[in-house]
PDB file of N, CA and C in Angstrom:
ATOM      1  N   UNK A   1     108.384 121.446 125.871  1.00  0.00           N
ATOM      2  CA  UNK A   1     109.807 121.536 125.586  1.00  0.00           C
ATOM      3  C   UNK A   1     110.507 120.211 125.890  1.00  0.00           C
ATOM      4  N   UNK A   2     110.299 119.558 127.065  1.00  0.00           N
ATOM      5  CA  UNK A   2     110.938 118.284 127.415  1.00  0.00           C
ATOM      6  C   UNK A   2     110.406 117.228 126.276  1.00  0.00           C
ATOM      7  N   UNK A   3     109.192 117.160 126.283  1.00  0.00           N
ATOM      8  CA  UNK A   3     108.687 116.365 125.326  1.00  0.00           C
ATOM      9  C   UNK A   3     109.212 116.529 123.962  1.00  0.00           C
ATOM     10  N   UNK A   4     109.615 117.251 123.116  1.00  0.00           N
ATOM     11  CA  UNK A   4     110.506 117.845 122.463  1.00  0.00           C
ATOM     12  C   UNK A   4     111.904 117.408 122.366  1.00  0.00           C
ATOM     13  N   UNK A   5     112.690 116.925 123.509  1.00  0.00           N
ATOM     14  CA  UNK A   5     113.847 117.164 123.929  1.00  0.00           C
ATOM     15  C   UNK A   5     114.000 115.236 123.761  1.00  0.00           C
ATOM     16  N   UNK A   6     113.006 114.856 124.246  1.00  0.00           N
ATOM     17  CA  UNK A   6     113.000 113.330 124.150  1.00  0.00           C
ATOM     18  C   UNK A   6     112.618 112.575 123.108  1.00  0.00           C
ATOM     19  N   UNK A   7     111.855 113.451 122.403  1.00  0.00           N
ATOM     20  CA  UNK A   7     111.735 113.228 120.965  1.00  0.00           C
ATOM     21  C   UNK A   7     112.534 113.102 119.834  1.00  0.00           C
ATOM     22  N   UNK A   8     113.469 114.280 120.615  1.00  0.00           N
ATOM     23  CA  UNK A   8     114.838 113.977 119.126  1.00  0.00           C
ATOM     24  C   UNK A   8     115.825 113.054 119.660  1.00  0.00           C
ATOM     25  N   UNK A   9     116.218 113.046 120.671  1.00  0.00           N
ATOM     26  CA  UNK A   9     117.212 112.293 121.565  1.00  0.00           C
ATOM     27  C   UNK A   9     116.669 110.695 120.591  1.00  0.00           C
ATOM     28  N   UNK A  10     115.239 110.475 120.896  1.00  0.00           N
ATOM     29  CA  UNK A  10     114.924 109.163 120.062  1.00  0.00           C
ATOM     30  C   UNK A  10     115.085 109.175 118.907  1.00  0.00           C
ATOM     31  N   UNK A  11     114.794 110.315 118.437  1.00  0.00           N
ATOM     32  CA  UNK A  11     114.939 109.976 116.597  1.00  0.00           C
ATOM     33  C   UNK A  11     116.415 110.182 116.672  1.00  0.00           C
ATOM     34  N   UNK A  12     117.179 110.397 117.590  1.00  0.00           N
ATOM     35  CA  UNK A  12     119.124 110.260 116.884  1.00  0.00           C
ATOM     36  C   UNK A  12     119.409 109.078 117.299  1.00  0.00           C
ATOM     37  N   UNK A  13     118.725 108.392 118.197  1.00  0.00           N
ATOM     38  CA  UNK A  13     119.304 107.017 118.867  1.00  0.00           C
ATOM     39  C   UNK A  13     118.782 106.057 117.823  1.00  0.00           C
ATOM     40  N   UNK A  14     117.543 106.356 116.977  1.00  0.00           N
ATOM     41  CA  UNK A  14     117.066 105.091 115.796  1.00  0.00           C
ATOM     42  C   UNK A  14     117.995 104.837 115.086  1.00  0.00           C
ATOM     43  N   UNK A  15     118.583 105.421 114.328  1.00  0.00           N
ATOM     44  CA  UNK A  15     119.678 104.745 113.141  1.00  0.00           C
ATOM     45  C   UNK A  15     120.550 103.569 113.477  1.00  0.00           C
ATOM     46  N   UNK A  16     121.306 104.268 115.273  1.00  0.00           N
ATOM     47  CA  UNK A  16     122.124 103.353 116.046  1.00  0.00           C
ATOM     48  C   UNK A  16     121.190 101.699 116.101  1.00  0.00           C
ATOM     49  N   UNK A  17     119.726 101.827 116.883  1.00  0.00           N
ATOM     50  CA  UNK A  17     119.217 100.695 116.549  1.00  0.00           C
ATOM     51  C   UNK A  17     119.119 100.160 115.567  1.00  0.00           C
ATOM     52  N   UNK A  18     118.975 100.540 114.433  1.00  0.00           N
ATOM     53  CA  UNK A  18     118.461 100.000 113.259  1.00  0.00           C
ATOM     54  C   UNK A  18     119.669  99.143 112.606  1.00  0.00           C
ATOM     55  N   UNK A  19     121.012  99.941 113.176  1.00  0.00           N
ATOM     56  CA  UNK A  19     121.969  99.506 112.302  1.00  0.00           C
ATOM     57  C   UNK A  19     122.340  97.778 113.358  1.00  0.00           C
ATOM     58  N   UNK A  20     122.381  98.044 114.680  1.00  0.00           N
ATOM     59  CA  UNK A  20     122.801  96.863 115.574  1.00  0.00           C
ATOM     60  C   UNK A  20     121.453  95.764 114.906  1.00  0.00           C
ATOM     61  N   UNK A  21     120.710  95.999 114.906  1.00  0.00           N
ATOM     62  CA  UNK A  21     119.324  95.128 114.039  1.00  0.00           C
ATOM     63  C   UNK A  21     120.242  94.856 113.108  1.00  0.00           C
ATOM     64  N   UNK A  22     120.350  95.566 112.396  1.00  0.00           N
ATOM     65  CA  UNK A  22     120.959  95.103 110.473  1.00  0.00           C
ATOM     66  C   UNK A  22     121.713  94.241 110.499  1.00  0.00           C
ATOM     67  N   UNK A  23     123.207  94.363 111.730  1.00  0.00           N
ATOM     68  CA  UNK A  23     124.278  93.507 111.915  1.00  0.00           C
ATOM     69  C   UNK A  23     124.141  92.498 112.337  1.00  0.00           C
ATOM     70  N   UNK A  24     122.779  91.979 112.942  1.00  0.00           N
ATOM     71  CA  UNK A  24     122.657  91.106 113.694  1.00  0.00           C
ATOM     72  C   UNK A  24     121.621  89.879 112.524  1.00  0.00           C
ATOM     73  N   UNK A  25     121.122  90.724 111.570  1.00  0.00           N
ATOM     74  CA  UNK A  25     120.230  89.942 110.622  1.00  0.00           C
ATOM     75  C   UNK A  25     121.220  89.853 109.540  1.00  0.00           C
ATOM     76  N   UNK A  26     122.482  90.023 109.189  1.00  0.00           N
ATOM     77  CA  UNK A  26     123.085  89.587 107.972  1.00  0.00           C
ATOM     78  C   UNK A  26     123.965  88.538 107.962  1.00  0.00           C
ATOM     79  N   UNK A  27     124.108  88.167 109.855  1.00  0.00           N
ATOM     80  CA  UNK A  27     124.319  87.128 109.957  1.00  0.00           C
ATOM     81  C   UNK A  27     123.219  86.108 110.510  1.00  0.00           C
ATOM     82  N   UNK A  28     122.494  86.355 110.565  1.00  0.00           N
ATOM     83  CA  UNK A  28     121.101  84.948 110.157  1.00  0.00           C
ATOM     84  C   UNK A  28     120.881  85.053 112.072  1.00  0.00           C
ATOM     85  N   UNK A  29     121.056  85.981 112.411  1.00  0.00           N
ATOM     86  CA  UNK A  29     120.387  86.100 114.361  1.00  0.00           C
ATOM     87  C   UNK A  29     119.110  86.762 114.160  1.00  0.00           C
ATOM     88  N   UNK A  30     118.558  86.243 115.175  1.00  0.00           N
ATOM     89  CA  UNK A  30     116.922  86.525 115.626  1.00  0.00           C
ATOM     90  C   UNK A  30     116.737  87.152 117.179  1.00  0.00           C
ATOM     91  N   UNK A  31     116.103  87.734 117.405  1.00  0.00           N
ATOM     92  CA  UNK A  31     116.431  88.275 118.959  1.00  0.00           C
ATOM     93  C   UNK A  31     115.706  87.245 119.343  1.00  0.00           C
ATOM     94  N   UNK A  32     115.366  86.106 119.168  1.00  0.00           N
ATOM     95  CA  UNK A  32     115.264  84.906 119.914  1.00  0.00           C
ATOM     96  C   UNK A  32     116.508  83.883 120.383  1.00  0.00           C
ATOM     97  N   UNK A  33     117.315  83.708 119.540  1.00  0.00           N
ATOM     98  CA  UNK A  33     118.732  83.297 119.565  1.00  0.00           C
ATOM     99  C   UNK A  33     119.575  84.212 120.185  1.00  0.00           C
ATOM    100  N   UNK A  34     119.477  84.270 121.601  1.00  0.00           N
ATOM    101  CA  UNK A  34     120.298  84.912 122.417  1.00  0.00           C
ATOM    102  C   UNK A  34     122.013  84.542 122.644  1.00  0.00           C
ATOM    103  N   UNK A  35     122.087  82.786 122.572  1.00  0.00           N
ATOM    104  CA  UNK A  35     123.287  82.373 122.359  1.00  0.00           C
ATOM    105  C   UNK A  35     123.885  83.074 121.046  1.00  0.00           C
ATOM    106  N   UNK A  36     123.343  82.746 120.159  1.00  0.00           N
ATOM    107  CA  UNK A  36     124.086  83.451 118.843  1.00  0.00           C
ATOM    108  C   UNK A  36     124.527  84.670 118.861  1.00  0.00           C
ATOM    109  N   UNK A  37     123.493  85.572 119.550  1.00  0.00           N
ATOM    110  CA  UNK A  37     123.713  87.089 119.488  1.00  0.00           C
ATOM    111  C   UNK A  37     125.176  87.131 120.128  1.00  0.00           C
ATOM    112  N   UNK A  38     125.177  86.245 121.503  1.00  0.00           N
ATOM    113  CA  UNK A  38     126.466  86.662 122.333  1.00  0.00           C
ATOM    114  C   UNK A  38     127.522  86.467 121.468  1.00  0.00           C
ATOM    115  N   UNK A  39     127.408  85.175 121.081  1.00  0.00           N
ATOM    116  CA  UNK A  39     128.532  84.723 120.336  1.00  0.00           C
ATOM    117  C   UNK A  39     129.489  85.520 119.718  1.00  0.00           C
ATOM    118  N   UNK A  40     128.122  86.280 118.454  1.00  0.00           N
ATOM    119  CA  UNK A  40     128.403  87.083 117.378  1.00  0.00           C
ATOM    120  C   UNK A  40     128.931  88.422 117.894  1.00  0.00           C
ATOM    121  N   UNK A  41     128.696  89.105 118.965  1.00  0.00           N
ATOM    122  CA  UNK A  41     129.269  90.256 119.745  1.00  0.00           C
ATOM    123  C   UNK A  41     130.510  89.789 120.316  1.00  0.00           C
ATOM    124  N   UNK A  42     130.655  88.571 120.900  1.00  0.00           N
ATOM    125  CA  UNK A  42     132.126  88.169 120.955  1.00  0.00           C
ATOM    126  C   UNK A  42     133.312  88.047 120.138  1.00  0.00           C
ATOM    127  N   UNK A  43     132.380  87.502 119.055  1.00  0.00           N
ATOM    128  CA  UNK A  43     133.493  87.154 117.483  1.00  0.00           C
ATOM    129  C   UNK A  43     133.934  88.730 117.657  1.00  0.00           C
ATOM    130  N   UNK A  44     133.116  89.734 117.345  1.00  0.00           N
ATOM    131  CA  UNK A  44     133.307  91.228 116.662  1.00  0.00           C
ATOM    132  C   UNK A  44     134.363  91.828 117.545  1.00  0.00           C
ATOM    133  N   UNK A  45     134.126  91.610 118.872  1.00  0.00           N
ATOM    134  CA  UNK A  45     134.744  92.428 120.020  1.00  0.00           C
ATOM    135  C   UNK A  45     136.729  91.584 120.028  1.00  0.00           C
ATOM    136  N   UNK A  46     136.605  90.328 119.261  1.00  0.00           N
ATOM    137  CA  UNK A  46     137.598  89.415 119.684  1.00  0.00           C
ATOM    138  C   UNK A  46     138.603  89.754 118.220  1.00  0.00           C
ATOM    139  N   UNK A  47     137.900  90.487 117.003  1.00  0.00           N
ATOM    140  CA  UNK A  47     138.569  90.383 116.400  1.00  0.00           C
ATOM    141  C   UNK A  47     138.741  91.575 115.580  1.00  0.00           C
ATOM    142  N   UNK A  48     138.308  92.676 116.322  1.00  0.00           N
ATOM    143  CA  UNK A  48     138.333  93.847 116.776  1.00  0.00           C
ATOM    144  C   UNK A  48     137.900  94.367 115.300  1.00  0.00           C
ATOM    145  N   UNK A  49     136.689  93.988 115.071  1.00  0.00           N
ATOM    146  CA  UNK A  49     135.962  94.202 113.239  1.00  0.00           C
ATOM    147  C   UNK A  49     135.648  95.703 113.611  1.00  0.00           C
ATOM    148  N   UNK A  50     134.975  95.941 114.864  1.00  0.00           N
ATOM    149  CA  UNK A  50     134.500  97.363 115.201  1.00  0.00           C
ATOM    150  C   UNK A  50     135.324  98.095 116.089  1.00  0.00           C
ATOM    151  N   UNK A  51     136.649  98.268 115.942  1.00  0.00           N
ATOM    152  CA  UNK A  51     137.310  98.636 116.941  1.00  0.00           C
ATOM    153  C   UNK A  51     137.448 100.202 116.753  1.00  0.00           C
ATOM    154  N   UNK A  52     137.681 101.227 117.624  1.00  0.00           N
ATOM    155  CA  UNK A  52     138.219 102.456 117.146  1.00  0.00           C
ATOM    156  C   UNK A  52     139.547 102.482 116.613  1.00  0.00           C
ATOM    157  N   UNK A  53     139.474 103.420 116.065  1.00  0.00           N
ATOM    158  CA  UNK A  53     140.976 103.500 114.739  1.00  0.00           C
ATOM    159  C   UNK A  53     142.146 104.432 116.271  1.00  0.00           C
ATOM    160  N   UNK A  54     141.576 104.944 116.948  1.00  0.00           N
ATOM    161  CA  UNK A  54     142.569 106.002 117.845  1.00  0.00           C
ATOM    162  C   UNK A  54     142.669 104.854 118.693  1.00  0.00           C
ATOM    163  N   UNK A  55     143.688 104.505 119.494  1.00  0.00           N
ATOM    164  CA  UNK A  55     144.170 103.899 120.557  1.00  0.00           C
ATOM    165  C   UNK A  55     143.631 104.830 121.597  1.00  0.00           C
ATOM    166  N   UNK A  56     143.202 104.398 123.092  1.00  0.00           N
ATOM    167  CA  UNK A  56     143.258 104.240 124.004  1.00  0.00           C
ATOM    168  C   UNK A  56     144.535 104.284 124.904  1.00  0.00           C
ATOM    169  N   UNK A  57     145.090 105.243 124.993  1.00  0.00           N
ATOM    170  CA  UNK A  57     146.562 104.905 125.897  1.00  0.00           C
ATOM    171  C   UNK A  57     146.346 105.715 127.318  1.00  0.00           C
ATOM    172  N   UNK A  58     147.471 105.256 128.617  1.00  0.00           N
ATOM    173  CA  UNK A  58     147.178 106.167 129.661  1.00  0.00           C
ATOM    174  C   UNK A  58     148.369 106.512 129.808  1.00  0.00           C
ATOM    175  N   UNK A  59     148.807 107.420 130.956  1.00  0.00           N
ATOM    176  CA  UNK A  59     150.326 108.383 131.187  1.00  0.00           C
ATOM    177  C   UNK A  59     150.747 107.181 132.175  1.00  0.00           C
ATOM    178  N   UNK A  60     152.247 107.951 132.175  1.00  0.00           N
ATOM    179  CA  UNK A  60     152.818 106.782 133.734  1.00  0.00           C
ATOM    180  C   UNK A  60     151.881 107.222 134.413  1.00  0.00           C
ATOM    181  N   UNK A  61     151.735 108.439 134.695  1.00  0.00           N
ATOM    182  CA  UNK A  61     151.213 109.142 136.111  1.00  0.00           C
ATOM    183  C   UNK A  61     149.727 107.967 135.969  1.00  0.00           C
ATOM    184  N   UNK A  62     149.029 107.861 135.243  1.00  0.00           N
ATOM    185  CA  UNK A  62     147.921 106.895 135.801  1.00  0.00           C
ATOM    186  C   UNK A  62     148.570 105.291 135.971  1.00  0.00           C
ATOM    187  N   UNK A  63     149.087 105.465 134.720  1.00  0.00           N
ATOM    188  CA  UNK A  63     149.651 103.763 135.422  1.00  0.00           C
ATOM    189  C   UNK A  63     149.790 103.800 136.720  1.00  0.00           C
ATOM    190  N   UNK A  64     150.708 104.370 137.264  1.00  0.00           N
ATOM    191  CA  UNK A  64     151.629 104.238 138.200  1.00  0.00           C
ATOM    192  C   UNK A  64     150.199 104.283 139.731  1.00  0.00           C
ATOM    193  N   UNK A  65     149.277 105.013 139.856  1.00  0.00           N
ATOM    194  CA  UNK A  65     147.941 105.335 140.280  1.00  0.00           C
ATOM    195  C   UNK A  65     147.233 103.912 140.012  1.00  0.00           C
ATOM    196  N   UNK A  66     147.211 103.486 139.446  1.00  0.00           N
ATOM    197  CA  UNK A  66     146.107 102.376 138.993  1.00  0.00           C
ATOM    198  C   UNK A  66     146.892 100.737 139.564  1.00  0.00           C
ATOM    199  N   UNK A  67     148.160 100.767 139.730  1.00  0.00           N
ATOM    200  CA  UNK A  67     149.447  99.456 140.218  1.00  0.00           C
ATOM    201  C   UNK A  67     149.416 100.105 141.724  1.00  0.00           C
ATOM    202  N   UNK A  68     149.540 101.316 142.210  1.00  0.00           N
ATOM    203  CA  UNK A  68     149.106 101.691 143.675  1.00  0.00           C
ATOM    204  C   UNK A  68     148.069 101.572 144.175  1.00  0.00           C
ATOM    205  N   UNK A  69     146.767 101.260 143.676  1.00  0.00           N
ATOM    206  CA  UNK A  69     145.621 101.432 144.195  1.00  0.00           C
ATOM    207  C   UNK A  69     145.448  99.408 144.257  1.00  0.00           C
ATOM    208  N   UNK A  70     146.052  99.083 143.226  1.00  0.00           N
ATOM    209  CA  UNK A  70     145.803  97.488 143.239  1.00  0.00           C
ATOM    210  C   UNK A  70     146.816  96.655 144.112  1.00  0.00           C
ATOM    211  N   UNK A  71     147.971  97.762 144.578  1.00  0.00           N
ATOM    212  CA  UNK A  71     148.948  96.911 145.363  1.00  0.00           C
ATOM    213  C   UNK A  71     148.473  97.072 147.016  1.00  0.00           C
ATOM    214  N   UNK A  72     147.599  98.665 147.041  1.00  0.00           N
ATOM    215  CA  UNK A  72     147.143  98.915 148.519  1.00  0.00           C
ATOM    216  C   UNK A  72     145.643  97.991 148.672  1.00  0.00           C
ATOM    217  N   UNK A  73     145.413  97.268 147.564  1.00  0.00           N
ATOM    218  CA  UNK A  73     144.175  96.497 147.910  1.00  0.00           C
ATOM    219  C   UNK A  73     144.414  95.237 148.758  1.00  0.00           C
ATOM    220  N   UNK A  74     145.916  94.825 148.445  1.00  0.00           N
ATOM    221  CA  UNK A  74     146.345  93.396 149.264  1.00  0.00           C
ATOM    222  C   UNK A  74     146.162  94.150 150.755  1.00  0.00           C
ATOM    223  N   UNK A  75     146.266  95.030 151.358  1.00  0.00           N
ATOM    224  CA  UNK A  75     146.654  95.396 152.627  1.00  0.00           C
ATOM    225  C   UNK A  75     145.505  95.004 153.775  1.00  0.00           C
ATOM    226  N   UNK A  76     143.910  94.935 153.299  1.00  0.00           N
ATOM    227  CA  UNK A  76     143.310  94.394 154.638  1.00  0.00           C
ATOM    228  C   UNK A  76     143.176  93.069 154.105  1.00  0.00           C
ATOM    229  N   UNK A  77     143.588  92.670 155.433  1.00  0.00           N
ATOM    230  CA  UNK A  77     143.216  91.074 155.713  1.00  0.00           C
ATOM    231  C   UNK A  77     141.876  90.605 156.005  1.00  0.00           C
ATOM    232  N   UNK A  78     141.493  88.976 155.496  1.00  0.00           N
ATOM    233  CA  UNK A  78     140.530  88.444 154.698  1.00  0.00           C
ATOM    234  C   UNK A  78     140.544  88.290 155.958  1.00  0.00           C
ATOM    235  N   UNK A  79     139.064  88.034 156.711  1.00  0.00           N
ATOM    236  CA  UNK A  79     138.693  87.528 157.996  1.00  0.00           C
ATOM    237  C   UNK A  79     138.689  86.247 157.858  1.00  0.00           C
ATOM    238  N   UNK A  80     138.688  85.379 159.211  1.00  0.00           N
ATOM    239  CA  UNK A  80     138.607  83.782 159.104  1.00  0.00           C
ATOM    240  C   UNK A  80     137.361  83.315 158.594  1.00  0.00           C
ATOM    241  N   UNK A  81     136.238  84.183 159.308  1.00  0.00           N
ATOM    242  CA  UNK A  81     134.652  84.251 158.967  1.00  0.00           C
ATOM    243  C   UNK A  81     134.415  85.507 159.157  1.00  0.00           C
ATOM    244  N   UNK A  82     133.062  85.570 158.425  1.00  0.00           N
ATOM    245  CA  UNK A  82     131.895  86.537 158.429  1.00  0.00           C
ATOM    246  C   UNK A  82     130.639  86.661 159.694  1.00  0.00           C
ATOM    247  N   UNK A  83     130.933  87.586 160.478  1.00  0.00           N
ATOM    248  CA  UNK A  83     129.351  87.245 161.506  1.00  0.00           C
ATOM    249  C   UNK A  83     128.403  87.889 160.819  1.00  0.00           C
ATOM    250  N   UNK A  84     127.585  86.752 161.045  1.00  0.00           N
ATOM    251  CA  UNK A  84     126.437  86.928 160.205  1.00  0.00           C
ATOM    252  C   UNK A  84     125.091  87.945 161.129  1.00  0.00           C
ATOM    253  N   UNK A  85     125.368  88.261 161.995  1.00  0.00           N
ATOM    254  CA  UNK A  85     124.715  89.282 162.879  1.00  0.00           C
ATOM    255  C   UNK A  85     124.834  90.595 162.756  1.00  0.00           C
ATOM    256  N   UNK A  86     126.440  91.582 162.451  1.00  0.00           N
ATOM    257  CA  UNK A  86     126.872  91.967 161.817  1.00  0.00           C
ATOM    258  C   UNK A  86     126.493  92.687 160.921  1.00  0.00           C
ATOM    259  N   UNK A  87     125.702  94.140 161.082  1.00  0.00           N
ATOM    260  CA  UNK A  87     125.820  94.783 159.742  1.00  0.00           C
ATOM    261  C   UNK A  87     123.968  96.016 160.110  1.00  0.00           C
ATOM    262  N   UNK A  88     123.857  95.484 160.999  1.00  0.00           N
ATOM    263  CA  UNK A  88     122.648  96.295 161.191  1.00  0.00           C
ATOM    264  C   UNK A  88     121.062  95.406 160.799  1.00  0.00           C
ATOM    265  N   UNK A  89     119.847  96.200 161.010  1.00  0.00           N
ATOM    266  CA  UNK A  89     118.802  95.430 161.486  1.00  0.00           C
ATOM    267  C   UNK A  89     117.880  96.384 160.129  1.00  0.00           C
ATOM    268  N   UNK A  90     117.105  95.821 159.382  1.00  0.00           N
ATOM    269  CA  UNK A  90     116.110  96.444 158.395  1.00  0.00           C
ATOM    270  C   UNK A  90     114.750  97.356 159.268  1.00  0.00           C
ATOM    271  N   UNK A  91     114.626  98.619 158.817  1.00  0.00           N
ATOM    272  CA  UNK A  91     113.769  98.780 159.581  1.00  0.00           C
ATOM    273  C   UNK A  91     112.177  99.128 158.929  1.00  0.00           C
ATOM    274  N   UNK A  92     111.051  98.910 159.031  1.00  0.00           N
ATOM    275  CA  UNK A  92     109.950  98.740 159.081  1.00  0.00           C
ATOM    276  C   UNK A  92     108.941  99.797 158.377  1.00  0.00           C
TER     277      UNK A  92
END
């Protein structure tokens, strides 16, 4: 049954590969050209070719949660140093 279960999970995840392959060979990338690949995932992500059509939005109520959690992060103070002794011993 598991074996089964991992079997299709792979055959629904192939197309997804096949297609990131496709996009990546119609512009002339090789999965050797790792710079290019980034590049080309940057261009896409920068100029939002694959973007979702629904927006992403949040409520005040999270805003307002998410500007509290980043304003209570200023509150502990940065030590002068780190002791490097500090923190417990690996054990064996």
């Amino acid at each position: 049954m598991n074996r089964m279960i991992v079997s299709c999970a792979l055959a629904a995840c192939f197309p997804l590969a096949t297609f990131a392959a496709g996009q990546g060979e119609e512009r002339g990338l090789t999965g050797n050209d790792a710079e290019t690949q980034t590049g080309y995932w940057l261009r896409v992500q920068r100029e939002g070719q694959l973007a979702s059509s629904h927006p992403q939005t949040s409520t005040p109520a999270e805003r307002e949660l998410a500007l509290k959690r980043w304003l209570d992060s200023h509150n502990h103070p940065i030590p002068e140093y780190f002791d490097q002794d500090v923190g417990g011993e690996l054990g064996e």
